[in-house]
N, C-alpha and C. Protein backbone atom coordinates (compact mmCIF):
# COMPACT_ATOMS: atom_id res chain seq x y z
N UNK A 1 0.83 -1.19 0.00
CA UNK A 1 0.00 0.00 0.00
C UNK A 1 0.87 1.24 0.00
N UNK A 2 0.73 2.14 -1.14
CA UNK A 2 1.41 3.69 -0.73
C UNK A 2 0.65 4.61 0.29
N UNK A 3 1.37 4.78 0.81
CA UNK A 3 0.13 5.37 1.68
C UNK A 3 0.67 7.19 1.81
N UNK A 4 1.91 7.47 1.06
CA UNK A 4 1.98 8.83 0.55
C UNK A 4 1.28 9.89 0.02
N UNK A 5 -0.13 8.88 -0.88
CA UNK A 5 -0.62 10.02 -1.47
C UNK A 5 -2.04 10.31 -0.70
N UNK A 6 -1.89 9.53 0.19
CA UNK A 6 -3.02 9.69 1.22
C UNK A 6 -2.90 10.59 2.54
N UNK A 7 -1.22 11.13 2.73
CA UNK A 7 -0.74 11.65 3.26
C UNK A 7 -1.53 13.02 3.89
N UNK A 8 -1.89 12.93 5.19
CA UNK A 8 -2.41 14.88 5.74
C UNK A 8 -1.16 15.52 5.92
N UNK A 9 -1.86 16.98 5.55
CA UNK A 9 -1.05 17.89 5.76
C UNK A 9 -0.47 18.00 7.05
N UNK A 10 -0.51 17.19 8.39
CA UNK A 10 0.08 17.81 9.57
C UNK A 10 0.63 16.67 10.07
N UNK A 11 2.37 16.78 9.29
CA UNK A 11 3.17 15.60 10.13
C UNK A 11 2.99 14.39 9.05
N UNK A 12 2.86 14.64 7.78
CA UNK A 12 2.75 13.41 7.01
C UNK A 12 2.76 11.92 7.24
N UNK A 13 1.47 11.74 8.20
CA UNK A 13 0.59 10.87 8.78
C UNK A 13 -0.22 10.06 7.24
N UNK A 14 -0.66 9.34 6.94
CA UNK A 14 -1.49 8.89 6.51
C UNK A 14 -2.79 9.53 6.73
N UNK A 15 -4.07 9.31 6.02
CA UNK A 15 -5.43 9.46 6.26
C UNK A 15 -5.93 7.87 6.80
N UNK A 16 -6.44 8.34 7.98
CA UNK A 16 -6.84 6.86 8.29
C UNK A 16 -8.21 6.50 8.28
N UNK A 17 -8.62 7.11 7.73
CA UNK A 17 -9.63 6.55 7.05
C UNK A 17 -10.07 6.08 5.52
N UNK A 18 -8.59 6.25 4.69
CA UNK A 18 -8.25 5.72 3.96
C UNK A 18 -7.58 4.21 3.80
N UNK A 19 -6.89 4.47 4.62
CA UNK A 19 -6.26 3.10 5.23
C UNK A 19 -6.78 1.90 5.91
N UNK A 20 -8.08 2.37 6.56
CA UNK A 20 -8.94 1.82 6.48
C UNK A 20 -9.45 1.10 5.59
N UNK A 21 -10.14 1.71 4.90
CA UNK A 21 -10.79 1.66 3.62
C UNK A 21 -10.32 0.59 2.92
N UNK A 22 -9.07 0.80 2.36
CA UNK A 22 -7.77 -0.62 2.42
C UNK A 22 -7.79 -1.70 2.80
N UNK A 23 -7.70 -1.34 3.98
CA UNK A 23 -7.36 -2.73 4.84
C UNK A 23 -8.95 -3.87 4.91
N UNK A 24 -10.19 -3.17 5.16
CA UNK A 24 -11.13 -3.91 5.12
C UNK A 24 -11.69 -3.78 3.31
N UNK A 25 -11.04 -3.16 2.46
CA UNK A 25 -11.32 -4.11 1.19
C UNK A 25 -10.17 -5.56 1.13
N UNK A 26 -9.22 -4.76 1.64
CA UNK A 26 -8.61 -6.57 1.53
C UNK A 26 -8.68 -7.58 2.14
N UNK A 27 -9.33 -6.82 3.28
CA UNK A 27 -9.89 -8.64 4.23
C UNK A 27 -10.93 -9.24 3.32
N UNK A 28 -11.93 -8.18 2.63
CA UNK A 28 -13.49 -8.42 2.16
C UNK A 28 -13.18 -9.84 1.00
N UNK A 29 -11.70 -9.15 0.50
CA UNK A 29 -11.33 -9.64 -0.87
C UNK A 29 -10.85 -11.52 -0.67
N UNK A 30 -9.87 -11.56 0.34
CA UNK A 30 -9.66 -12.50 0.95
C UNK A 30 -10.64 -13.50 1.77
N UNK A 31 -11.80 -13.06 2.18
CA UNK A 31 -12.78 -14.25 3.04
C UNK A 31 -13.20 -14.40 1.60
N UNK A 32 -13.55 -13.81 0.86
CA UNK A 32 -14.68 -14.46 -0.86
C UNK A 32 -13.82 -15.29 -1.43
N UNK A 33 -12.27 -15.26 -1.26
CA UNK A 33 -11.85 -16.45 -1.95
C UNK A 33 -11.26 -17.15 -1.04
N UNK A 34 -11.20 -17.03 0.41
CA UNK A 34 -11.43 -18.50 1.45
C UNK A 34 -12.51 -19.59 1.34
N UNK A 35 -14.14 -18.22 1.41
CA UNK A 35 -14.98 -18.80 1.30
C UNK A 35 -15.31 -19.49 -0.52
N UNK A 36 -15.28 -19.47 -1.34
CA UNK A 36 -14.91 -20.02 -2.82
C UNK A 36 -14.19 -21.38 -2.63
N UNK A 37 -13.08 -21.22 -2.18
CA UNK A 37 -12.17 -22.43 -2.02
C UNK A 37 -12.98 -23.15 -1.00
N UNK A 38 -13.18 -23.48 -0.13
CA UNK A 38 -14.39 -23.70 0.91
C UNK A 38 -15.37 -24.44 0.16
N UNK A 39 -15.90 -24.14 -0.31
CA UNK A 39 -17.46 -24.29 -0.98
C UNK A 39 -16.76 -24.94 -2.33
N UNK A 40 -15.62 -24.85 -2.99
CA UNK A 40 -15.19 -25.62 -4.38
C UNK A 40 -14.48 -26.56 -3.68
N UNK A 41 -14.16 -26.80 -2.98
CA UNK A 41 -13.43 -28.16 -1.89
C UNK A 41 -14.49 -29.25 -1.26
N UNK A 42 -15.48 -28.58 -0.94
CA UNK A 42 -16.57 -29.35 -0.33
C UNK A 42 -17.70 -29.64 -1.20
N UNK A 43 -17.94 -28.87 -2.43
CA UNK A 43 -18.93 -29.05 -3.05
C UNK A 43 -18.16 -30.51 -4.13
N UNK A 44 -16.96 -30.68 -4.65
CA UNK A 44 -16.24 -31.05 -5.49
C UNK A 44 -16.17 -32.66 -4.61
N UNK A 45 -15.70 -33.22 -3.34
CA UNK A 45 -16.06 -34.01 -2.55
C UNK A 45 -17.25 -34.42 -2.69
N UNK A 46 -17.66 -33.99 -2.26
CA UNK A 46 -19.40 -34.28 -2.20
C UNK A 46 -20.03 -34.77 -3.71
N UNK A 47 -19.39 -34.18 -4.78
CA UNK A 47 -20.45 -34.34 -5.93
C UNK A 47 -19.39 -35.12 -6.84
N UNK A 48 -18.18 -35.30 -6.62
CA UNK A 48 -17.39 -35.66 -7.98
C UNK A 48 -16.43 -37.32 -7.25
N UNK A 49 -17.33 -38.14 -8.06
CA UNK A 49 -16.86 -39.47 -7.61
C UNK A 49 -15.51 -39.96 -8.38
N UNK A 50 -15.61 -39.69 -9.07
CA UNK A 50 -14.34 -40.16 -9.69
C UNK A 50 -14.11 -39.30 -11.19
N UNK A 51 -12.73 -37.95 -10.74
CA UNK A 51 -12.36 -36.97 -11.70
C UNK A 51 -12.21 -37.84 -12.75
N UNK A 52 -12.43 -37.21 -14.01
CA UNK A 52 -12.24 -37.38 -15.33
C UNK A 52 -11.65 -36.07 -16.05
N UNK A 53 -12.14 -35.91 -17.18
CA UNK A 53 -12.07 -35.20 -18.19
C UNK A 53 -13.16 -34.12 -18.33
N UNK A 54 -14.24 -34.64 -17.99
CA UNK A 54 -15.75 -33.32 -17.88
C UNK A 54 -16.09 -34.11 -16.94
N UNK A 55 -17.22 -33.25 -16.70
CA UNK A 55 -18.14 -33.56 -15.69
C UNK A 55 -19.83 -33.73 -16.21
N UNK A 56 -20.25 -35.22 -15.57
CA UNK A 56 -21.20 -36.08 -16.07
C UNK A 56 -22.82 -34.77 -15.37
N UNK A 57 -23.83 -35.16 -16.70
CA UNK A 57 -25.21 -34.30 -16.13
C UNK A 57 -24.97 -34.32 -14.23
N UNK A 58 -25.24 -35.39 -14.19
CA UNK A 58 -25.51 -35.37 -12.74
C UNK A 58 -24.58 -34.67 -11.43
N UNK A 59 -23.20 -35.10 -11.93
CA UNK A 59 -22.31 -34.21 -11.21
C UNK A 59 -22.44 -32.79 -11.63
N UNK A 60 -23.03 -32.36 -12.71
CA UNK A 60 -23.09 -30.71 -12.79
C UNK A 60 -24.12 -30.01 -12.02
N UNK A 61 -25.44 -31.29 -11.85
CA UNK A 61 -26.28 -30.70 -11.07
C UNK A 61 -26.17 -30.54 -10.03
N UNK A 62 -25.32 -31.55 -9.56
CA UNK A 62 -25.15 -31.82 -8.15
C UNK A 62 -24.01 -30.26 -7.78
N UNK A 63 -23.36 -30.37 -8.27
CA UNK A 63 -22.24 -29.40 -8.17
C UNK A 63 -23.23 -28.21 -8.14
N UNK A 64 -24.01 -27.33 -8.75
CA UNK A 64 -25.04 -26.03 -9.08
C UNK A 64 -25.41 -26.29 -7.80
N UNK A 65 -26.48 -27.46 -7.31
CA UNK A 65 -27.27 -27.62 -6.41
C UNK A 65 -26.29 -26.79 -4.74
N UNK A 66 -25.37 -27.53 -4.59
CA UNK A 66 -24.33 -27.18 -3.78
C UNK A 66 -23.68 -26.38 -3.66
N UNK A 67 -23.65 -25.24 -4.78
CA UNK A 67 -22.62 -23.61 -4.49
C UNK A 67 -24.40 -23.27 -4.15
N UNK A 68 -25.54 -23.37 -4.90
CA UNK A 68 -26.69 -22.44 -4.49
C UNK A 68 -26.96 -23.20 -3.06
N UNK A 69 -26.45 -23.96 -2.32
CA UNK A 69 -26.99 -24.00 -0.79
C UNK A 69 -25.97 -23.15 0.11
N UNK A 70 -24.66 -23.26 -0.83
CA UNK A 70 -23.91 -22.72 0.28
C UNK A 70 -24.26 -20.84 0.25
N UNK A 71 -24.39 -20.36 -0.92
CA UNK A 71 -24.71 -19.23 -1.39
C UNK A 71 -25.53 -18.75 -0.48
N UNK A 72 -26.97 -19.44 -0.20
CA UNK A 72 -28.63 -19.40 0.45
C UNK A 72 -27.80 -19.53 1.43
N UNK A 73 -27.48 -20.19 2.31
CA UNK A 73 -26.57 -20.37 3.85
C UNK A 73 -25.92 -18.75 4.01
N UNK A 74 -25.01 -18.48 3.34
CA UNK A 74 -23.97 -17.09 3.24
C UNK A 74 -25.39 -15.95 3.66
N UNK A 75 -26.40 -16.00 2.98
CA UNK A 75 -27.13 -15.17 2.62
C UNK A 75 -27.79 -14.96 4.29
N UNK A 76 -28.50 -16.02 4.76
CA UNK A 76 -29.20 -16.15 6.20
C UNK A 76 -28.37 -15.65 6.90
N UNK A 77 -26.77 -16.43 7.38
CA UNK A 77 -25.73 -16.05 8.17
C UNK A 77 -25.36 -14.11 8.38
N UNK A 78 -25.64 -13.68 6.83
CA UNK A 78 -25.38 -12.51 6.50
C UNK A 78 -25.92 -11.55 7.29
N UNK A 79 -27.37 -11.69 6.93
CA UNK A 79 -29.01 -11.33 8.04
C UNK A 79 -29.21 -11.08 8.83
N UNK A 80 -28.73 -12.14 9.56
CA UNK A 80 -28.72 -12.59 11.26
C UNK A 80 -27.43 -11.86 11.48
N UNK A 81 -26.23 -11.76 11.22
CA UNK A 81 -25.00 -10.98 11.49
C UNK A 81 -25.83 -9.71 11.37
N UNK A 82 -26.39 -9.29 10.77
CA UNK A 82 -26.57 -7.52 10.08
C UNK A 82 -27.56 -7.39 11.45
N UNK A 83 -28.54 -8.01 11.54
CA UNK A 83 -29.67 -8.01 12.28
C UNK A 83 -29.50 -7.75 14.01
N UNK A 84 -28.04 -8.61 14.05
CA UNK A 84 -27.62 -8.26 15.58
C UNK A 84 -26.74 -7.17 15.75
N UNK A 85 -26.36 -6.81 14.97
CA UNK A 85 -25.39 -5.81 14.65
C UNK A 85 -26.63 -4.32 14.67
N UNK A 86 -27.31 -4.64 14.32
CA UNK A 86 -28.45 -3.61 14.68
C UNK A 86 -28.94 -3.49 15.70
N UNK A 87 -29.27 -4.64 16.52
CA UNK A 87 -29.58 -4.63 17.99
C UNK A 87 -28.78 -3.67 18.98
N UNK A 88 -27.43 -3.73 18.46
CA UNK A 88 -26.46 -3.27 19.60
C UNK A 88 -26.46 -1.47 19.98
């Protein structure tokens, strides 16, 4: 990160609320492809009996069926996080 051109005028500090900004796009960026790998690790187990070359009707459905549960799951978890997060 440069963090020069984000620089305040008093004491060439950073803006930290730039840096911010930063830092939680790159966590954001990093859990979507934890969670990806996650869900292509477990969905791929679950649906793919024995790798080949393509993948048979049924393993494709099966595979769709399984990113859209984990997707619908992400989505509830999301909710309920936002929802208590409002409570407080």
């Amino acid at each position: 990160m440069d963090y020069s051109a984000g620089a305040s005028h008093a004491g060439g500090k950073p803006d930290e609320g730039r840096v911010m900004e930063e830092v939680q796009a790159t966590l954001r960026m990093q859990y979507i492809q934890e969670f990806y790998q996650t869900v292509r690790d477990h969905c791929f187990k679950l649906c793919i009996s024995s790798p080949g070359s393509s993948l048979s009707s049924s393993e494709q459905k099966c595979l769709g069926r399984c990113m859209d549960r984990y997707q619908d799951a992400t989505g509830v978890v999301t909710k309920a996080v936002l929802g208590m997060q409002g409570m407080q």
